[in-house]
C-alpha atoms as a PDB file:
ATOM      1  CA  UNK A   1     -51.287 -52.691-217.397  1.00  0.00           C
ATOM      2  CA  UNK A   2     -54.224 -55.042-218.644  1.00  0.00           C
ATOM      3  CA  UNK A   3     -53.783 -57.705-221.372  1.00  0.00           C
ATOM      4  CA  UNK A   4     -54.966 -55.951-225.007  1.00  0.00           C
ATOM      5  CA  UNK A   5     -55.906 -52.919-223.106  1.00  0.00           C
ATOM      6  CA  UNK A   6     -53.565 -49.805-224.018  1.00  0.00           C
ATOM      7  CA  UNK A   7     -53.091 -47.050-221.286  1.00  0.00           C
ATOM      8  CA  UNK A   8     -55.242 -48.825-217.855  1.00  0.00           C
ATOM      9  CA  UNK A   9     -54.182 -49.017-214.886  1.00  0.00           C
ATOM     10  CA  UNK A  10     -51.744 -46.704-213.005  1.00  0.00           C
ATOM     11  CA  UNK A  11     -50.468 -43.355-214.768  1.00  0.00           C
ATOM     12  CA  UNK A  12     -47.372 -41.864-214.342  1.00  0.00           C
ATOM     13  CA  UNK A  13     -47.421 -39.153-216.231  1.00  0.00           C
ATOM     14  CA  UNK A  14     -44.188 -36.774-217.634  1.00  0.00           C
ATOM     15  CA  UNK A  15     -45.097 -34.586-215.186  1.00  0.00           C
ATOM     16  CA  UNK A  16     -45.154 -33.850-211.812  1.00  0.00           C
ATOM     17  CA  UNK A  17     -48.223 -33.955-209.797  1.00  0.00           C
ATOM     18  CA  UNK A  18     -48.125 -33.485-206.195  1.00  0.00           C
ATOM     19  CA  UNK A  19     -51.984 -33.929-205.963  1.00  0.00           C
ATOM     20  CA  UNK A  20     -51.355 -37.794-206.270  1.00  0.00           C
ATOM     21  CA  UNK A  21     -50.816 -39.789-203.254  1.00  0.00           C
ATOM     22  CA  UNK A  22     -50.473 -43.286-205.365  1.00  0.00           C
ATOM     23  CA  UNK A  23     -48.308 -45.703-203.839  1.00  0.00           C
ATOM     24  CA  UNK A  24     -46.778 -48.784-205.863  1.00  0.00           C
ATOM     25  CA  UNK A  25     -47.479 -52.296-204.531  1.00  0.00           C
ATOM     26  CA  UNK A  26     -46.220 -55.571-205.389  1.00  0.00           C
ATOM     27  CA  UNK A  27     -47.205 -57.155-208.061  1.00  0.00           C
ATOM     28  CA  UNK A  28     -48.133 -53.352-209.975  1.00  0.00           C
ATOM     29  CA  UNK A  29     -47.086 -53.752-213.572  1.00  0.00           C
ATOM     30  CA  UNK A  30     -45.975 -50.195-215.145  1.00  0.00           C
ATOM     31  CA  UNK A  31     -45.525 -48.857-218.434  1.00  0.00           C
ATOM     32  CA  UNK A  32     -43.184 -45.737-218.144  1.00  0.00           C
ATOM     33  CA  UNK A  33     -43.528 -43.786-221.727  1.00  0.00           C
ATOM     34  CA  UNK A  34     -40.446 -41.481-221.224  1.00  0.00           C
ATOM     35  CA  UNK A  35     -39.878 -38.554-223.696  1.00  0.00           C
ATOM     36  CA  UNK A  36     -36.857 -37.006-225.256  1.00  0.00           C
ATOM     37  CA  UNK A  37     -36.507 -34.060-227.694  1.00  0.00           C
ATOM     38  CA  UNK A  38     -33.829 -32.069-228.679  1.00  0.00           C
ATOM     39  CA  UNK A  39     -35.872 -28.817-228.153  1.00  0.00           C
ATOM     40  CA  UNK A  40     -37.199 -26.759-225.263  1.00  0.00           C
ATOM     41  CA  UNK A  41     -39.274 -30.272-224.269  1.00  0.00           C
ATOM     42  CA  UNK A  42     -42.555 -29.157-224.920  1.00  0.00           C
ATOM     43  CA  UNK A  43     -44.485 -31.623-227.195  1.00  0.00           C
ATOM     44  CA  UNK A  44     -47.238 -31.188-228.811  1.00  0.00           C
ATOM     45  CA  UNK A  45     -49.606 -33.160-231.144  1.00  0.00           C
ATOM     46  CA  UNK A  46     -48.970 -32.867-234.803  1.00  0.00           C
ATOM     47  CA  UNK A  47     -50.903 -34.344-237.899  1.00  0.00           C
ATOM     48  CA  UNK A  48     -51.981 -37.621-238.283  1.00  0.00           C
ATOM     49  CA  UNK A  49     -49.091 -40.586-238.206  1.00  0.00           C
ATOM     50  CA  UNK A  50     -49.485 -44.051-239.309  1.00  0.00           C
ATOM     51  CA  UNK A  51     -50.382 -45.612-235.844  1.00  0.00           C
ATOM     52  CA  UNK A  52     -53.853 -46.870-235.584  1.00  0.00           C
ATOM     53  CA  UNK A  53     -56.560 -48.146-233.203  1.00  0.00           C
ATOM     54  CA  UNK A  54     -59.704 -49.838-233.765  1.00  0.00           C
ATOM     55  CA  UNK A  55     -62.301 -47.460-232.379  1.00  0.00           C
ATOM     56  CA  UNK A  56     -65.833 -48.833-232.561  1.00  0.00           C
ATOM     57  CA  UNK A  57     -66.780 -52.471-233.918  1.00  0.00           C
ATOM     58  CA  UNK A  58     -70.218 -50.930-233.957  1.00  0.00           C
ATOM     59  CA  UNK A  59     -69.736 -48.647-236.556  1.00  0.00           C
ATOM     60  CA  UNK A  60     -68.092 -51.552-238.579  1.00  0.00           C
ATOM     61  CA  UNK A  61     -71.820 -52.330-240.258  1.00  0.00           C
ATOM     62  CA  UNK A  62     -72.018 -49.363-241.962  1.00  0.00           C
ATOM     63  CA  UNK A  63     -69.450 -50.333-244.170  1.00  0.00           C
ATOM     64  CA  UNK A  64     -70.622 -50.644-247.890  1.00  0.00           C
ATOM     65  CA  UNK A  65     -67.935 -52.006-250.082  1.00  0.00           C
ATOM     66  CA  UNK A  66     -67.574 -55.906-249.481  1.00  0.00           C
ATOM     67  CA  UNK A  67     -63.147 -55.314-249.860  1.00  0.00           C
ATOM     68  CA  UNK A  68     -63.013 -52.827-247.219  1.00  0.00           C
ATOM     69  CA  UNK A  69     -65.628 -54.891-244.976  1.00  0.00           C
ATOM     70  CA  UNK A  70     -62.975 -57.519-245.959  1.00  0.00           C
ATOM     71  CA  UNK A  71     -59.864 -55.747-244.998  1.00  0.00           C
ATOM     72  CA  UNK A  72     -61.306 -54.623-241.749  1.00  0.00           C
ATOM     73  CA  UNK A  73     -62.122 -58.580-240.124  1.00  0.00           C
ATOM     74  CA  UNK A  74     -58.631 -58.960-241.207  1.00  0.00           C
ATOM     75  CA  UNK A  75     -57.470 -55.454-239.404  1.00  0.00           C
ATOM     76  CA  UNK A  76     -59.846 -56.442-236.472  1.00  0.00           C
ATOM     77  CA  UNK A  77     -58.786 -60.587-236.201  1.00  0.00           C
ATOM     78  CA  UNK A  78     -55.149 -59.318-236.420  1.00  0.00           C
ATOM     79  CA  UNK A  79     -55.001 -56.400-233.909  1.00  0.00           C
ATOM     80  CA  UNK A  80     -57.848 -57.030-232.169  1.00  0.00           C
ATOM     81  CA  UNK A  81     -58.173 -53.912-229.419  1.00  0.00           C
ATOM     82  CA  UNK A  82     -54.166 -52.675-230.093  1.00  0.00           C
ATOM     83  CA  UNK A  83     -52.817 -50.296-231.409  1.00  0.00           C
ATOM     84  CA  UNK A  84     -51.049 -51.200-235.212  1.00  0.00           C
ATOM     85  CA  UNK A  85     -49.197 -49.575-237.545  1.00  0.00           C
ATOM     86  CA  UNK A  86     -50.196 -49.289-241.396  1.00  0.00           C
ATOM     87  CA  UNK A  87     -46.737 -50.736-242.427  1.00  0.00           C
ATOM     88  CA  UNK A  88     -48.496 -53.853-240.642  1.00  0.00           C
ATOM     89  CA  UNK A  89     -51.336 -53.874-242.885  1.00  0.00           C
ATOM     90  CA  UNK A  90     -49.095 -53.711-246.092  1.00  0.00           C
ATOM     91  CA  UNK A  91     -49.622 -57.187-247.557  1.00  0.00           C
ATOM     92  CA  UNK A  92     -53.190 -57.284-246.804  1.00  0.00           C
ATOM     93  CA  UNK A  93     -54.149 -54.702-249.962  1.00  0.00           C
ATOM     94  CA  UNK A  94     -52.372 -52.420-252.450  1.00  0.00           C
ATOM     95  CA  UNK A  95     -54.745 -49.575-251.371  1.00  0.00           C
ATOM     96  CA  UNK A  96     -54.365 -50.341-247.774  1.00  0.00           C
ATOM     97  CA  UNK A  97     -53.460 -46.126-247.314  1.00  0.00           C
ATOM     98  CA  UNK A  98     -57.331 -45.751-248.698  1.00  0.00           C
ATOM     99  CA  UNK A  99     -59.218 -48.471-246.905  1.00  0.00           C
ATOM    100  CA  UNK A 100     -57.516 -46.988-243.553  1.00  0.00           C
ATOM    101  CA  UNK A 101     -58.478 -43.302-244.554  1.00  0.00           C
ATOM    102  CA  UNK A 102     -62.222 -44.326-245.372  1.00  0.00           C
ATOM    103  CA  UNK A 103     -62.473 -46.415-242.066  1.00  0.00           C
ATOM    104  CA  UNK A 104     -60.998 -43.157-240.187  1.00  0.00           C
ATOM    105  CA  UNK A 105     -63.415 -41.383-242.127  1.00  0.00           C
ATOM    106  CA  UNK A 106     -66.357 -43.547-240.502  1.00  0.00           C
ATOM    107  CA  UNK A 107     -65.057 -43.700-236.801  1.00  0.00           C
ATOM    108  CA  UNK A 108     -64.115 -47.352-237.237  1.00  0.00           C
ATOM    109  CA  UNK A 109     -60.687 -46.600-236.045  1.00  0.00           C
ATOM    110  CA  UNK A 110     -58.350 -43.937-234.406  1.00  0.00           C
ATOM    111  CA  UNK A 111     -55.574 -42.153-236.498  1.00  0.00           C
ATOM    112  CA  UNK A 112     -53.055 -41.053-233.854  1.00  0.00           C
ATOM    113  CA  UNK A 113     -51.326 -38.018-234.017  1.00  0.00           C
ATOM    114  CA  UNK A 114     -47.743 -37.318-234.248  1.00  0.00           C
ATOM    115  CA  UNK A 115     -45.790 -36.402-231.359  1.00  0.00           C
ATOM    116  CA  UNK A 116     -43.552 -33.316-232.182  1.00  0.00           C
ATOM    117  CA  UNK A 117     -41.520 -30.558-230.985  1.00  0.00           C
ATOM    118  CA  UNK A 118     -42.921 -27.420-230.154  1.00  0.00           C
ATOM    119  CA  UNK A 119     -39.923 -25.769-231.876  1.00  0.00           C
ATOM    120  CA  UNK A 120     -39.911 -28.495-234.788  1.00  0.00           C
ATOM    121  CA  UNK A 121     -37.232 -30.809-233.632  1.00  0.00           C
ATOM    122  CA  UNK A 122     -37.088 -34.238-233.165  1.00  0.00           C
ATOM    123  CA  UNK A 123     -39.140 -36.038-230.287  1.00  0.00           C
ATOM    124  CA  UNK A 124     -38.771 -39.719-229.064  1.00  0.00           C
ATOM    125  CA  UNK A 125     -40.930 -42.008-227.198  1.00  0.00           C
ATOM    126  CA  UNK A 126     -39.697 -44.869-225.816  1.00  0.00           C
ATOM    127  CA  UNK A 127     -41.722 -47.603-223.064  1.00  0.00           C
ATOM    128  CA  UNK A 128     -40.193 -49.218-220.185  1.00  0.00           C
ATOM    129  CA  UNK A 129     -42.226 -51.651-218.424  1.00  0.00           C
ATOM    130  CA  UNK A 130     -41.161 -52.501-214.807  1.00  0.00           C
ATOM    131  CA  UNK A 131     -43.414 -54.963-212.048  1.00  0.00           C
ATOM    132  CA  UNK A 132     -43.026 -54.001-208.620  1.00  0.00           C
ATOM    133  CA  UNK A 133     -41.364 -56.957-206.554  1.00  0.00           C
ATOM    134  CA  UNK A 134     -41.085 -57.201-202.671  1.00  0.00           C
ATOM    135  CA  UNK A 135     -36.876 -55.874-203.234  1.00  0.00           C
ATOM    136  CA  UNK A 136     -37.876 -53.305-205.543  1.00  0.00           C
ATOM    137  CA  UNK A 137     -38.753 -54.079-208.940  1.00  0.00           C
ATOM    138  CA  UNK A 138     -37.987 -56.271-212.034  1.00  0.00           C
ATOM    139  CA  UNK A 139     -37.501 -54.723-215.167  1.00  0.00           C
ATOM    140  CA  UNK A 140     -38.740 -56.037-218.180  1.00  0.00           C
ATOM    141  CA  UNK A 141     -37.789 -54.384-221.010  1.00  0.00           C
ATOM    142  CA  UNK A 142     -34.072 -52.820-221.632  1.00  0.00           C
ATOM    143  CA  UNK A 143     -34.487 -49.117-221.784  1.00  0.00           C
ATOM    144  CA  UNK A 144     -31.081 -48.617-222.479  1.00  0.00           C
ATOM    145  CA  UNK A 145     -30.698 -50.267-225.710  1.00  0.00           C
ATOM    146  CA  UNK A 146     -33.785 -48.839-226.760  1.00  0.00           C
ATOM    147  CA  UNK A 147     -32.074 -45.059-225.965  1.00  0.00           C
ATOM    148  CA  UNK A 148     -28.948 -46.185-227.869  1.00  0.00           C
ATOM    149  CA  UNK A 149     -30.664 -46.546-231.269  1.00  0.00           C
ATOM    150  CA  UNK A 150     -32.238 -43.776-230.986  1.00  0.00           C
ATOM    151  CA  UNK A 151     -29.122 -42.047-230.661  1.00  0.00           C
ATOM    152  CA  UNK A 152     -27.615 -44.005-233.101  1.00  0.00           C
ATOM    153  CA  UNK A 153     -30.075 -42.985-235.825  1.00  0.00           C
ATOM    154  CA  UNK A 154     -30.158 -39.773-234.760  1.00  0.00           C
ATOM    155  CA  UNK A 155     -25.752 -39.634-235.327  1.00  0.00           C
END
């Protein structure tokens, strides 16, 4: 893990790969993205959600209308390189559904896809983020509780 960088480092992925020889280390910081589904476990992506990512400050100048120039600083000052959800945006314009279509439009910013099923039924993601210690390692987030809503809503 990097501070404001999503996804660097060290990859574990969901599956197995016994072509890598990684070894953790002390001090390794790891974000563990487990998934569960109620399926056969085979997720796929879906259409777009409401997660976002600013893709290219770049591409920002070829924004025409001053409100949406407007609403990106304020997306951009906010966020900066994470990733943000449009219910985060909500009080910053009554059209803020348009201004993020139109800046996915451009290839200002990322519209990430939903995770879902294979067989159409319901997938969770959850994070865990652990740093390796010389005993073992310190967890940092409770995964647990996390799991238990989840299963709450689900109930």
């Amino acid at each position: 893990m990097d501070k404001y960088k999503l996804h660097s480092g060290i990859s574990i992925p969901n599956i197995a790969n016994v072509k890598d020889k990684t070894k953790l280390k002390y001090g390794d910081v790891i974000a563990i993205e487990p998934f569960s589904t109620v399926g056969d476990g085979h997720v796929i992506s879906g259409k777009g959600s409401n997660i976002y990512l600013i893709k290219s400050q770049l591409k920002s100048r070829i924004i025409r209308e001053k409100r949406i120039k407007i609403l990106f600083q304020n997306i951009k000052n906010r966020f900066g390189s994470l990733p943000f959800a449009q219910r985060w945006c909500e009080n910053m314009s009554n059209d803020i559904d348009i201004t993020l279509r139109k800046l996915t439009f451009l290839g200002i910013i990322k519209h990430y896809p939903q995770l879902i099923e294979q067989s159409k039924n319901l997938v969770s993601q959850m994070e865990h983020t652990v740093i390796v210690n010389e005993d073992g390692c310190e967890v940092t987030t409770n995964l647990w509780n996390q799991l238990k809503i989840i299963l709450l809503i689900k109930l």
